[in-house]
C-alpha atoms as a PDB file:
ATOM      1  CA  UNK A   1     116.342 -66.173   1.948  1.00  0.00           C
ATOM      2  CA  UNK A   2     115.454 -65.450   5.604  1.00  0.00           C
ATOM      3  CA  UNK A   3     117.808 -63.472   8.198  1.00  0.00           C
ATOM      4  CA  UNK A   4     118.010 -66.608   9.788  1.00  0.00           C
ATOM      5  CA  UNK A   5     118.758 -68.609   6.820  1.00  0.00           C
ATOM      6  CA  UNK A   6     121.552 -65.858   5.751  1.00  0.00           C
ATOM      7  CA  UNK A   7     122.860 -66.386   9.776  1.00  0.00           C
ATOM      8  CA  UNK A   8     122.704 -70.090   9.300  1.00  0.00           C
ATOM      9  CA  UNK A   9     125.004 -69.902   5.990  1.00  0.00           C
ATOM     10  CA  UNK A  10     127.194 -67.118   7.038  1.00  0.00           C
ATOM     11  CA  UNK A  11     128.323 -69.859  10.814  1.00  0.00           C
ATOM     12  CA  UNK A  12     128.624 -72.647   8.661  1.00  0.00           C
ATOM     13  CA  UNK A  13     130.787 -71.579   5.186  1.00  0.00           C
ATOM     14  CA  UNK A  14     132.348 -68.298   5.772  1.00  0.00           C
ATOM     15  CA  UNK A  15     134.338 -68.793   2.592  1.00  0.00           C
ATOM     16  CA  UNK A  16     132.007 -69.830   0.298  1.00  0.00           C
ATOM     17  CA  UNK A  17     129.094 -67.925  -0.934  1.00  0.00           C
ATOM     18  CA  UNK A  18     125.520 -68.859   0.989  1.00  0.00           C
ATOM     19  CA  UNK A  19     123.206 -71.111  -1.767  1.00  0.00           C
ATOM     20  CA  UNK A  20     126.633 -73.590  -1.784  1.00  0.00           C
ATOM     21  CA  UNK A  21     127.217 -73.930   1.797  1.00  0.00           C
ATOM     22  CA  UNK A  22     122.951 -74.710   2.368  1.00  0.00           C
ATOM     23  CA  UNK A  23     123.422 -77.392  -0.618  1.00  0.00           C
ATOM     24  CA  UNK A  24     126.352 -78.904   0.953  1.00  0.00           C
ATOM     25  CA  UNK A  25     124.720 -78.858   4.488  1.00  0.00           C
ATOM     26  CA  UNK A  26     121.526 -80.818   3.113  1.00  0.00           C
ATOM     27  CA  UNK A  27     123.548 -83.284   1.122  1.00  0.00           C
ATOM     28  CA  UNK A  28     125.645 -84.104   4.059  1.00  0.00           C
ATOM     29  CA  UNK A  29     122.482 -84.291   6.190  1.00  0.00           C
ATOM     30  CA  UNK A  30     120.947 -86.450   3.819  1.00  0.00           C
ATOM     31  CA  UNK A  31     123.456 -88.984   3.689  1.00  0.00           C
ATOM     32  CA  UNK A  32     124.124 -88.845   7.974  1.00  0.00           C
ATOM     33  CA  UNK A  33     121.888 -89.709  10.841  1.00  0.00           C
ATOM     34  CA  UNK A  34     119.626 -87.348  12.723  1.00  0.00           C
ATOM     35  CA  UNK A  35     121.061 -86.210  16.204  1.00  0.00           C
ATOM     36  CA  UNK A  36     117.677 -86.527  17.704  1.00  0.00           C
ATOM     37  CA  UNK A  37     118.080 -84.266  21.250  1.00  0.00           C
ATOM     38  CA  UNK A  38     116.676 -81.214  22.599  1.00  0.00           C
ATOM     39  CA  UNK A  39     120.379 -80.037  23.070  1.00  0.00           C
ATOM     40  CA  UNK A  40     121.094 -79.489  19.918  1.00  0.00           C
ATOM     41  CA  UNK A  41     118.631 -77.388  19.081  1.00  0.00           C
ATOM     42  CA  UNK A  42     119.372 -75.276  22.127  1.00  0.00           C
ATOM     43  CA  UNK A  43     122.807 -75.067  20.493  1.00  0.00           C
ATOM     44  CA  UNK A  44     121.686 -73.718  17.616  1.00  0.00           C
ATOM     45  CA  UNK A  45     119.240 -71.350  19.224  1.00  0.00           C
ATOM     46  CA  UNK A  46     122.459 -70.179  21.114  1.00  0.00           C
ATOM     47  CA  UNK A  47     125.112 -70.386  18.122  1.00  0.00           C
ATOM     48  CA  UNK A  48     123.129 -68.424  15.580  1.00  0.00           C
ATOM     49  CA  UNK A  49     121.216 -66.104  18.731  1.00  0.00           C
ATOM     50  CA  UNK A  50     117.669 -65.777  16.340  1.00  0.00           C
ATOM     51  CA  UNK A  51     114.889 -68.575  15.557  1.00  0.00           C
ATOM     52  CA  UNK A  52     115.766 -70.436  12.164  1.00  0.00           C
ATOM     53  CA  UNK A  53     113.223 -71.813   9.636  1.00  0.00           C
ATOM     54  CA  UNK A  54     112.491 -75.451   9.854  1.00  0.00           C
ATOM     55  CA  UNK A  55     114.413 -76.580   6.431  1.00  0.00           C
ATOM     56  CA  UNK A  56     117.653 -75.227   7.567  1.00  0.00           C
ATOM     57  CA  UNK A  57     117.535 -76.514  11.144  1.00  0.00           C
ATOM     58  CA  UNK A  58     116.493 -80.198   9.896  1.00  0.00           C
ATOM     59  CA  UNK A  59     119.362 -79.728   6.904  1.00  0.00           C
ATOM     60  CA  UNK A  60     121.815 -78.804  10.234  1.00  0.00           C
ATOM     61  CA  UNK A  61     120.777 -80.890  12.889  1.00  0.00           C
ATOM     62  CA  UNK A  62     122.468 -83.991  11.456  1.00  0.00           C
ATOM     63  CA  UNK A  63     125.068 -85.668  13.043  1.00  0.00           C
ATOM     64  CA  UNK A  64     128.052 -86.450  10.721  1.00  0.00           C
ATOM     65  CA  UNK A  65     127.548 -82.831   8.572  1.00  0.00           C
ATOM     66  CA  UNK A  66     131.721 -81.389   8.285  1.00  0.00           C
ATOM     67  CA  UNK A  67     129.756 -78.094   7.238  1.00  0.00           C
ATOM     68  CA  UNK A  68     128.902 -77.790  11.223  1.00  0.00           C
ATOM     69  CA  UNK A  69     132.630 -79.097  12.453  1.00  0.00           C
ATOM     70  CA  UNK A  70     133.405 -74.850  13.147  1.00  0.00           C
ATOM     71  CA  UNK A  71     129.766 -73.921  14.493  1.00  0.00           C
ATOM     72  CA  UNK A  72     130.310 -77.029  17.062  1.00  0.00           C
ATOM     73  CA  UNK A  73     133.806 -75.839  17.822  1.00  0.00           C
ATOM     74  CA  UNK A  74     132.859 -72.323  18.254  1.00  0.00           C
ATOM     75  CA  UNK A  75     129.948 -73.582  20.547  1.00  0.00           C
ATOM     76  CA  UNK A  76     132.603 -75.982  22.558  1.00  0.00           C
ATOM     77  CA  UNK A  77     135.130 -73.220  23.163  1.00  0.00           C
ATOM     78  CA  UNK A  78     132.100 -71.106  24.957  1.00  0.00           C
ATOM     79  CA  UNK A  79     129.432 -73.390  26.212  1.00  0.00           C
ATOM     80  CA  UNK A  80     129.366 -74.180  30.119  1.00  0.00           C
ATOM     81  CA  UNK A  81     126.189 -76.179  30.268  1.00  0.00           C
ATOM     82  CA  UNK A  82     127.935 -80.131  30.879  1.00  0.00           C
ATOM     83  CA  UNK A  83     124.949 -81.697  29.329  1.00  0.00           C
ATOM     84  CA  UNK A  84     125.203 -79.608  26.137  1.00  0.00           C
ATOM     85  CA  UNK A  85     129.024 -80.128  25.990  1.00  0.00           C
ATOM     86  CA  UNK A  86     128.363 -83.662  25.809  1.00  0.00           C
ATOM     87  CA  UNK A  87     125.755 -83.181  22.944  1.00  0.00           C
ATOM     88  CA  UNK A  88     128.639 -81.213  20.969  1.00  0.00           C
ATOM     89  CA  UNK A  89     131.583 -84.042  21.076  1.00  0.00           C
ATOM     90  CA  UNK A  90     129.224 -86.653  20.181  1.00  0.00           C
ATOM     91  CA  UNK A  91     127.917 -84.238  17.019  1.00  0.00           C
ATOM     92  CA  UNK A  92     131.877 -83.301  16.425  1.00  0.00           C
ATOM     93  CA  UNK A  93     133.207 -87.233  16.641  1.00  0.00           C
ATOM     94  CA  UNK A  94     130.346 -88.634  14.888  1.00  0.00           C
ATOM     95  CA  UNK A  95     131.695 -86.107  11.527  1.00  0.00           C
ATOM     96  CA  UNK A  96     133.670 -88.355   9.723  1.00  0.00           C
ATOM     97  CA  UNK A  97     136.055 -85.854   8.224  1.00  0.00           C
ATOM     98  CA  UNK A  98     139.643 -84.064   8.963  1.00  0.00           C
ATOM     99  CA  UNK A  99     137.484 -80.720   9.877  1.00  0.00           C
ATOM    100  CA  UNK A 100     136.569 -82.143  13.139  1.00  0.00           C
ATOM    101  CA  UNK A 101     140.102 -82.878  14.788  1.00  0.00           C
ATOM    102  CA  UNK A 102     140.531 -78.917  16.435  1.00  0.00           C
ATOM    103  CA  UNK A 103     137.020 -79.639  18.318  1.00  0.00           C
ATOM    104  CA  UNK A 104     138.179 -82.921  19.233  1.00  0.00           C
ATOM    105  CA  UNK A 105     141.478 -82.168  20.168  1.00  0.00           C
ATOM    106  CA  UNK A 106     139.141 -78.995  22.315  1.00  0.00           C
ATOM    107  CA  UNK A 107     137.045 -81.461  23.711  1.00  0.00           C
ATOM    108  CA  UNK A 108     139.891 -83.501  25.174  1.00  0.00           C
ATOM    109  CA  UNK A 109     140.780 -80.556  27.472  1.00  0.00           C
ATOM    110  CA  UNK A 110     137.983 -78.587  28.554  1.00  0.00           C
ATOM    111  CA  UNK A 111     135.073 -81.876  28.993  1.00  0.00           C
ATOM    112  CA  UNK A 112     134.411 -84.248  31.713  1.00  0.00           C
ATOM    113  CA  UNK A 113     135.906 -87.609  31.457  1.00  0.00           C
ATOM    114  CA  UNK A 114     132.450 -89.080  30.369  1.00  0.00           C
ATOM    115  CA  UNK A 115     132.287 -87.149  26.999  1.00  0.00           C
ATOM    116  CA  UNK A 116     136.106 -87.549  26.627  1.00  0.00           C
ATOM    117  CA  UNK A 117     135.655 -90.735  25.388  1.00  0.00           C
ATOM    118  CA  UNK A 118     133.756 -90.070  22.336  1.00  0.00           C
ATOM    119  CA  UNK A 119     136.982 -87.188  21.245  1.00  0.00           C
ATOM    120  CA  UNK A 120     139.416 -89.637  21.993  1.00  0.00           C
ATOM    121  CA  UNK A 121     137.894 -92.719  20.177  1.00  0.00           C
ATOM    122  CA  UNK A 122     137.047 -89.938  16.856  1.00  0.00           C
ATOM    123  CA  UNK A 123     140.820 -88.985  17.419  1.00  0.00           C
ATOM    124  CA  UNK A 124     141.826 -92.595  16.656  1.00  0.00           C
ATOM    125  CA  UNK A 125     139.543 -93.195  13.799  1.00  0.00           C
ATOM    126  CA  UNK A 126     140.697 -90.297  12.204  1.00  0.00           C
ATOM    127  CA  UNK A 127     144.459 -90.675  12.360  1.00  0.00           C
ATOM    128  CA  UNK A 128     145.172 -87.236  14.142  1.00  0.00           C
ATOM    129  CA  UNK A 129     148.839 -87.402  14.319  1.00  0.00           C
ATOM    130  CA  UNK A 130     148.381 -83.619  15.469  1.00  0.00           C
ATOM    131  CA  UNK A 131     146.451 -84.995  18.823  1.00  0.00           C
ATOM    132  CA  UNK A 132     149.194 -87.493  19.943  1.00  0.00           C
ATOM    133  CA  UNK A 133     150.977 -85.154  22.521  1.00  0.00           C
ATOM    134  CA  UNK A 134     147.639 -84.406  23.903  1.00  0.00           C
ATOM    135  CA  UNK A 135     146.533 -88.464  23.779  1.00  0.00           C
ATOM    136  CA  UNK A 136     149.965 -89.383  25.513  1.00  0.00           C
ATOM    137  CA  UNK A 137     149.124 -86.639  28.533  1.00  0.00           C
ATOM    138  CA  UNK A 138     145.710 -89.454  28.890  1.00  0.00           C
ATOM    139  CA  UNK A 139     147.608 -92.220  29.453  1.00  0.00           C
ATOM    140  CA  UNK A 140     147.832 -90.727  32.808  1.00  0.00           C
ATOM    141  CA  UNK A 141     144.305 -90.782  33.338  1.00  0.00           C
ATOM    142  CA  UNK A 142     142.516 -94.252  34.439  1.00  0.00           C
ATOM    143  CA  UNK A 143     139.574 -93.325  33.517  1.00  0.00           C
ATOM    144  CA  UNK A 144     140.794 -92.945  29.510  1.00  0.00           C
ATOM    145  CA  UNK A 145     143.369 -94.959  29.593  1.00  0.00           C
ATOM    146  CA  UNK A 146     142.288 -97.878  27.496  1.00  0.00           C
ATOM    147  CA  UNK A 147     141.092 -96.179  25.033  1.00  0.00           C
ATOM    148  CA  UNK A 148     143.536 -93.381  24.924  1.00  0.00           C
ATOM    149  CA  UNK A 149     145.920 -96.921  24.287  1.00  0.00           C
ATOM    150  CA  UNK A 150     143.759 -97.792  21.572  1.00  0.00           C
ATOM    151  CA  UNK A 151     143.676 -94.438  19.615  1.00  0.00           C
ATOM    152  CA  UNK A 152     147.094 -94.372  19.631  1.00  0.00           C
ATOM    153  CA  UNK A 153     147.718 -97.834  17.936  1.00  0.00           C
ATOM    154  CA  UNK A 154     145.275 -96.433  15.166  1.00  0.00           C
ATOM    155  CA  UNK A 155     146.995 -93.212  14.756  1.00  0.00           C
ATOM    156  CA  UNK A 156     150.494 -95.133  14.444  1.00  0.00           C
ATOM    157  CA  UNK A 157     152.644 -92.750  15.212  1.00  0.00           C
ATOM    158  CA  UNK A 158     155.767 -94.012  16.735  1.00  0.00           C
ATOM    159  CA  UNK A 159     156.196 -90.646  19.383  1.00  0.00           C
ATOM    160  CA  UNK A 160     153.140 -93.215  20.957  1.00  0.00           C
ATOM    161  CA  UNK A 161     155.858 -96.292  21.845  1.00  0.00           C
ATOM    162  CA  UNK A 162     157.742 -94.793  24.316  1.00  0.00           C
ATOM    163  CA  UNK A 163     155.425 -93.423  26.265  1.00  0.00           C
ATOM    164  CA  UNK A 164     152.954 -96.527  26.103  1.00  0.00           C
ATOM    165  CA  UNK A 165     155.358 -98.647  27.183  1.00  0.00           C
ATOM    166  CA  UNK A 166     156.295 -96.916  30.380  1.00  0.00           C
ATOM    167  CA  UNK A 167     152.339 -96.806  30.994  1.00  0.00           C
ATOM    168  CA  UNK A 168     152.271-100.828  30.509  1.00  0.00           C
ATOM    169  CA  UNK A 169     154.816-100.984  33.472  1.00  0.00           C
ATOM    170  CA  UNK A 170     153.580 -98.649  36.041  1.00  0.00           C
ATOM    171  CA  UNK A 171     149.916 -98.408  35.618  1.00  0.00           C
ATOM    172  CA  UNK A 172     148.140-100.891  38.219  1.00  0.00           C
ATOM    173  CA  UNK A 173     144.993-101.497  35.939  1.00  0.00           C
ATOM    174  CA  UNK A 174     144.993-102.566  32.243  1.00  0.00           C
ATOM    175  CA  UNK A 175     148.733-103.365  32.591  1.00  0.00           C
ATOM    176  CA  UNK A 176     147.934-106.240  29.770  1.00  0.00           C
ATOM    177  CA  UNK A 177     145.900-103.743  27.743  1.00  0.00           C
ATOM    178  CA  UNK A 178     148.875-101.737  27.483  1.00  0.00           C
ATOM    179  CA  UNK A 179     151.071-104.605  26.690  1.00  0.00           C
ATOM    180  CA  UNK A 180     149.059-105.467  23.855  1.00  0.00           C
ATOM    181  CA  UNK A 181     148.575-102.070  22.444  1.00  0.00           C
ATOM    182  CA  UNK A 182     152.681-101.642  22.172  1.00  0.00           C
ATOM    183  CA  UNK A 183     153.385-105.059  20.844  1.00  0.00           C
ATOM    184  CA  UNK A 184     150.334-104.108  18.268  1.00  0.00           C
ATOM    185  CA  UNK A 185     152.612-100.608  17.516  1.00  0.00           C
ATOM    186  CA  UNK A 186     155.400-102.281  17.383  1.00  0.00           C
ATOM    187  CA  UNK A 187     153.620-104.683  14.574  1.00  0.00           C
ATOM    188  CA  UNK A 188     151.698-101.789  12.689  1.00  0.00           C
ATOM    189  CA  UNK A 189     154.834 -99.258  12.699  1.00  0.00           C
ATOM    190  CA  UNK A 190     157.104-102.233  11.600  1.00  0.00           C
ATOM    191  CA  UNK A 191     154.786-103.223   9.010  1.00  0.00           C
ATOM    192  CA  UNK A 192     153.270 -99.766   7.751  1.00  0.00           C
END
């Protein structure tokens, strides 16, 4: 195994010896679709600080792999290139697993309002009952409002209601939206 392979292994499973975590990696990246961006590999160049071989970065470089959910988080908490940022919550919300939420729940914070999107929608999808103080604090944002509404009807938590409903009756735009969204909490918390 290379130095770069052994650097590759070590990011991505630091529990778990290094011939699992590379298995793992390539079936995940098998079953996922390729982020395809020159980004990506400058966040690898820059997470793991040494050239890789070709089979590990093609087994990494696949959006929807929970092996990379801490590599992308690590990357998030120190990257200050926008463009890359953006690269990283798409990678992080397109990982369809529980691993993701801490980058997510990162990325809600520290990106532009662009990228935010992508965290807040992954949020919702996933349920992250953790994020909901953080989603509330959106609903003061225009710009995320909707679907800062909408991730909190999927999450159904009911510390959501409340707060949605005084949103509904002071915000100026997507007043209706808002409506909706807490008579569709209401209906989910009532019925779960």
């Amino acid at each position: 195994m290379s130095a770069g392979a052994r650097a590759v292994t070590q990011v991505v499973a630091s529990d778990t010896d290094d011939m699992a975590a590379l298995r793992d990696a390539r079936r995940y990246s098998r079953a996922s679709r390729r982020v395809r961006n020159r980004y990506v590999h400058e966040l690898l160049d820059r997470t793991l600080g040494e050239r890789t071989s070709d089979n590990v970065r093609k087994s990494l470089l696949r959006a929807g792999n929970p092996a990379m959910a801490g590599v992308l988080t690590a990357v998030l908490e120190v990257e200050t290139n926008h463009a890359l940022r953006r690269q990283v919550v798409f990678a992080l919300a397109s990982i369809d697993d529980p691993v993701a939420i801490p980058g997510l729940r990162l990325a809600l914070s520290t990106v532009r309002r662009g990228s935010r999107g992508y965290a807040i929608d992954a949020l919702g999808q996933l349920g992250a009952r953790e994020a909901v103080p953080q989603l509330i604090a959106l609903l003061d944002d225009p710009w995320s409002r909707r679907r800062t509404a909408r991730a909190l009807v999927l999450i159904r938590d009911e510390r959501a209601l409340g707060p949605l409903r005084q949103a509904s009756q002071k915000a100026r735009w997507h007043r209706r939206f808002l409506a909706r969204s807490v008579l569709e909490l209401e209906g989910r918390l009532g019925a779960g």
